[in-house]
C-alpha atoms as a PDB file:
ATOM      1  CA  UNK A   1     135.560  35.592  96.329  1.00  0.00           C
ATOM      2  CA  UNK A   2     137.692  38.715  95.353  1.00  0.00           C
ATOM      3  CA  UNK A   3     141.618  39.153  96.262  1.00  0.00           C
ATOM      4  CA  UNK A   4     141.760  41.555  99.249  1.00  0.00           C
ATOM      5  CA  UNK A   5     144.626  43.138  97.313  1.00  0.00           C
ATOM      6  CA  UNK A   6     142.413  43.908  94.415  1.00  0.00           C
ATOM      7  CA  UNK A   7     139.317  45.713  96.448  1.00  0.00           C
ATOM      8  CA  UNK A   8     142.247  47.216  98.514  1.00  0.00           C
ATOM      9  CA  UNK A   9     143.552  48.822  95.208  1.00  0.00           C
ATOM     10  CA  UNK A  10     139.850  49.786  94.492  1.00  0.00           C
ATOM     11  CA  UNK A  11     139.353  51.063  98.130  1.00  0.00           C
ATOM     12  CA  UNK A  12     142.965  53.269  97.357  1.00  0.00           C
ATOM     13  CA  UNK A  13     141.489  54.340  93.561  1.00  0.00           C
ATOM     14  CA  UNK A  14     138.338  55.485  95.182  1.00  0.00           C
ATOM     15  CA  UNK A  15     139.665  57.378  98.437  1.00  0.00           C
ATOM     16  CA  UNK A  16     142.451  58.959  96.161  1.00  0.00           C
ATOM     17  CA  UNK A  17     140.290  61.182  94.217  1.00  0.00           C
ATOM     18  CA  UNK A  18     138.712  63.530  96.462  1.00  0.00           C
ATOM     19  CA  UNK A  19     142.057  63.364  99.175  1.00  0.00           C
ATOM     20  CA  UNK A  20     144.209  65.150  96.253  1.00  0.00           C
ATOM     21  CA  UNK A  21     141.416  67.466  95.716  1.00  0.00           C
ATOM     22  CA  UNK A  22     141.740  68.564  99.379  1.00  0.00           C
ATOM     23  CA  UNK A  23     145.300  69.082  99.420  1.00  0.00           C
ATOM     24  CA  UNK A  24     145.758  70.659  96.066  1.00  0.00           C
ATOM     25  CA  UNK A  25     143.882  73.234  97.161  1.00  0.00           C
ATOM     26  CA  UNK A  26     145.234  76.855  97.360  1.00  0.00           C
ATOM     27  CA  UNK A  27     146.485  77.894 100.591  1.00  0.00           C
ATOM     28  CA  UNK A  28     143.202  79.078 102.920  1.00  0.00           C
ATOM     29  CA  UNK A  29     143.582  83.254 103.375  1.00  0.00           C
ATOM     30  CA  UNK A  30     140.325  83.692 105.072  1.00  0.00           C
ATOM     31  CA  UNK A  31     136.605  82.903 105.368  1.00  0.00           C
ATOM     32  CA  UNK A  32     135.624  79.485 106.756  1.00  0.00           C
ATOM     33  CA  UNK A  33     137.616  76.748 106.647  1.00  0.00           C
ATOM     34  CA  UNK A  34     136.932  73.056 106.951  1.00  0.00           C
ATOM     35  CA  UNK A  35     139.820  71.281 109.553  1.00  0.00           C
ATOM     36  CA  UNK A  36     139.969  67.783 109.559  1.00  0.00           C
ATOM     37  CA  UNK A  37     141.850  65.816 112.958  1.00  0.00           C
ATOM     38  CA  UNK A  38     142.739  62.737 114.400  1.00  0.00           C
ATOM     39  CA  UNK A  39     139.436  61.993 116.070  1.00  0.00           C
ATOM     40  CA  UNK A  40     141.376  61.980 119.780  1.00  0.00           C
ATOM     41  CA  UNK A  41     141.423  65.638 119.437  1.00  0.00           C
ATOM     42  CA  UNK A  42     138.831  68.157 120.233  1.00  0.00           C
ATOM     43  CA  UNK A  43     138.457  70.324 117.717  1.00  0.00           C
ATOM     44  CA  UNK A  44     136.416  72.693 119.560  1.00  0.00           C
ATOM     45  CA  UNK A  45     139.025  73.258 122.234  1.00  0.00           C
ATOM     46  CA  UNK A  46     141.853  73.326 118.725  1.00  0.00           C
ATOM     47  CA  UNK A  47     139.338  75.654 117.882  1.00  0.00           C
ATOM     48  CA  UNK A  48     139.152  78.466 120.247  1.00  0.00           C
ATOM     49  CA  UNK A  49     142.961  77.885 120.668  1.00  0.00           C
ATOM     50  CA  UNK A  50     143.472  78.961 117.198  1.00  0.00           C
ATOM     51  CA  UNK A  51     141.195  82.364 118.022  1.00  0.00           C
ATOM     52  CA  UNK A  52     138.136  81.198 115.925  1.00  0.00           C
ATOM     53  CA  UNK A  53     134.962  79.576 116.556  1.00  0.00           C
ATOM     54  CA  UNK A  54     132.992  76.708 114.673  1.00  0.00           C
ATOM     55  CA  UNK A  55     130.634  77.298 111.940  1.00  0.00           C
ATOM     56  CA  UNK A  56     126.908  75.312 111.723  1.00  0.00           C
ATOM     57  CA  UNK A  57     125.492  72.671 114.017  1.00  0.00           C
ATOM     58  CA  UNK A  58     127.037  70.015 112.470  1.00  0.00           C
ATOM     59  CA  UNK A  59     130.313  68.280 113.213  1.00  0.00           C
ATOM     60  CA  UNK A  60     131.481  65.620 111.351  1.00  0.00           C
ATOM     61  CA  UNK A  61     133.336  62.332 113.126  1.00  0.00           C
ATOM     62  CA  UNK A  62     136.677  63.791 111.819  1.00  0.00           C
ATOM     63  CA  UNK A  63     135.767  67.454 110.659  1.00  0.00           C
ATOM     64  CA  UNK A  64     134.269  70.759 111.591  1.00  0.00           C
ATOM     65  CA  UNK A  65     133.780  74.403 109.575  1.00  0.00           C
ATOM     66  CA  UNK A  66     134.939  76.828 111.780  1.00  0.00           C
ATOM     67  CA  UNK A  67     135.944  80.809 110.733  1.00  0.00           C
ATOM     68  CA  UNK A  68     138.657  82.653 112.321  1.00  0.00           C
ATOM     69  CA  UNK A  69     138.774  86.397 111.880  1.00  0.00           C
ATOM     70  CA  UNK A  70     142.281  87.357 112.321  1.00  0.00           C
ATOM     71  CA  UNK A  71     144.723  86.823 109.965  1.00  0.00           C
ATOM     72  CA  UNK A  72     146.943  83.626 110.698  1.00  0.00           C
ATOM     73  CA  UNK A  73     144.054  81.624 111.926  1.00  0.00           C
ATOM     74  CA  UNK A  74     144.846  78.443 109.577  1.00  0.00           C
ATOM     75  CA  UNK A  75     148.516  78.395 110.549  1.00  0.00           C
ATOM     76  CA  UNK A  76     147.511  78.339 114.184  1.00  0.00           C
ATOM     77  CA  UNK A  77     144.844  75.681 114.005  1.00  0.00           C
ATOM     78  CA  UNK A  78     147.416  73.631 111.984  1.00  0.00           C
ATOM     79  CA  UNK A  79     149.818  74.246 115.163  1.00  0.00           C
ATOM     80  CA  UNK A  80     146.770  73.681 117.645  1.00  0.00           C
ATOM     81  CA  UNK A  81     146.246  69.988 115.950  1.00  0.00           C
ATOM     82  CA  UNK A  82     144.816  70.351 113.167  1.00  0.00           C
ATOM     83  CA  UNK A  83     145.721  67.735 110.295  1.00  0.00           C
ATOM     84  CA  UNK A  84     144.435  69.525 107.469  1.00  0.00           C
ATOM     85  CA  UNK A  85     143.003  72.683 106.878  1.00  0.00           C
ATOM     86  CA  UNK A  86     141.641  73.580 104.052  1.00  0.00           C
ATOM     87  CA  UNK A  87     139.193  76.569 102.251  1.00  0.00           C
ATOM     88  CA  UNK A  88     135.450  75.419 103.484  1.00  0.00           C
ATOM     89  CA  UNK A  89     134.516  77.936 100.169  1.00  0.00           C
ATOM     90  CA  UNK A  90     136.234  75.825  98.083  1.00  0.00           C
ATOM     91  CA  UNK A  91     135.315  72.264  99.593  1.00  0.00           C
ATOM     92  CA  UNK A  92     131.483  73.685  98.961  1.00  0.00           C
ATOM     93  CA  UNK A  93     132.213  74.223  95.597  1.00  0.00           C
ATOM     94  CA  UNK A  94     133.886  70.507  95.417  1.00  0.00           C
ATOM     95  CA  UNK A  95     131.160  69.104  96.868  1.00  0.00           C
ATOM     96  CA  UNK A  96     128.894  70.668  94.403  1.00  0.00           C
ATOM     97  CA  UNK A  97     127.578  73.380  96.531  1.00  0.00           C
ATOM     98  CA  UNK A  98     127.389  77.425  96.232  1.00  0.00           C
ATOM     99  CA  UNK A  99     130.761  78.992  97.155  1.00  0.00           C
END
């Protein structure tokens, strides 16, 4: 039976990847943006706070796109909750999609 430290350094490797490549992004200046929170929040509410509204029909368990118009709209979802928020053009184009 594997060591739980070893598939916990595995499960770390893994995860590690794709979190730096979130949060090395450049800072978001407008267009969508993907916001990820602490799954007691409601984004949607975070959401309209912030002045925008969310992109798609989908919603992920700990994400949403959403697109603000005004400038300042990623500050103020990060001060309505949100724990990251990141470029959704550039997360497409991570995720291998057109940007």
């Amino acid at each position: 039976m594997p060591d739980l430290r070893v598939m916990l350094a595995a499960l770390t490797l893994c995860l590690a990847g794709p979190v730096l490549a979130l949060v090395s992004l450049p800072p978001v200046r407008e267009g969508p943006v993907l916001v990820i929170a602490l799954p007691w929040l409601d984004r949607g509410a975070a959401i309209l706070r912030a002045g925008g509204h969310e992109v798609g029909v989908l919603q992920g368990a700990l994400a949403s796109l959403a697109q603000g118009d005004d400038p300042g709209f990623a500050g103020r979802l990060r001060r309505a909750g949100g724990f990251l928020v990141v470029d959704g053009r550039a997360v497409a184009a991570l995720c291998g999609g057109g940007a």
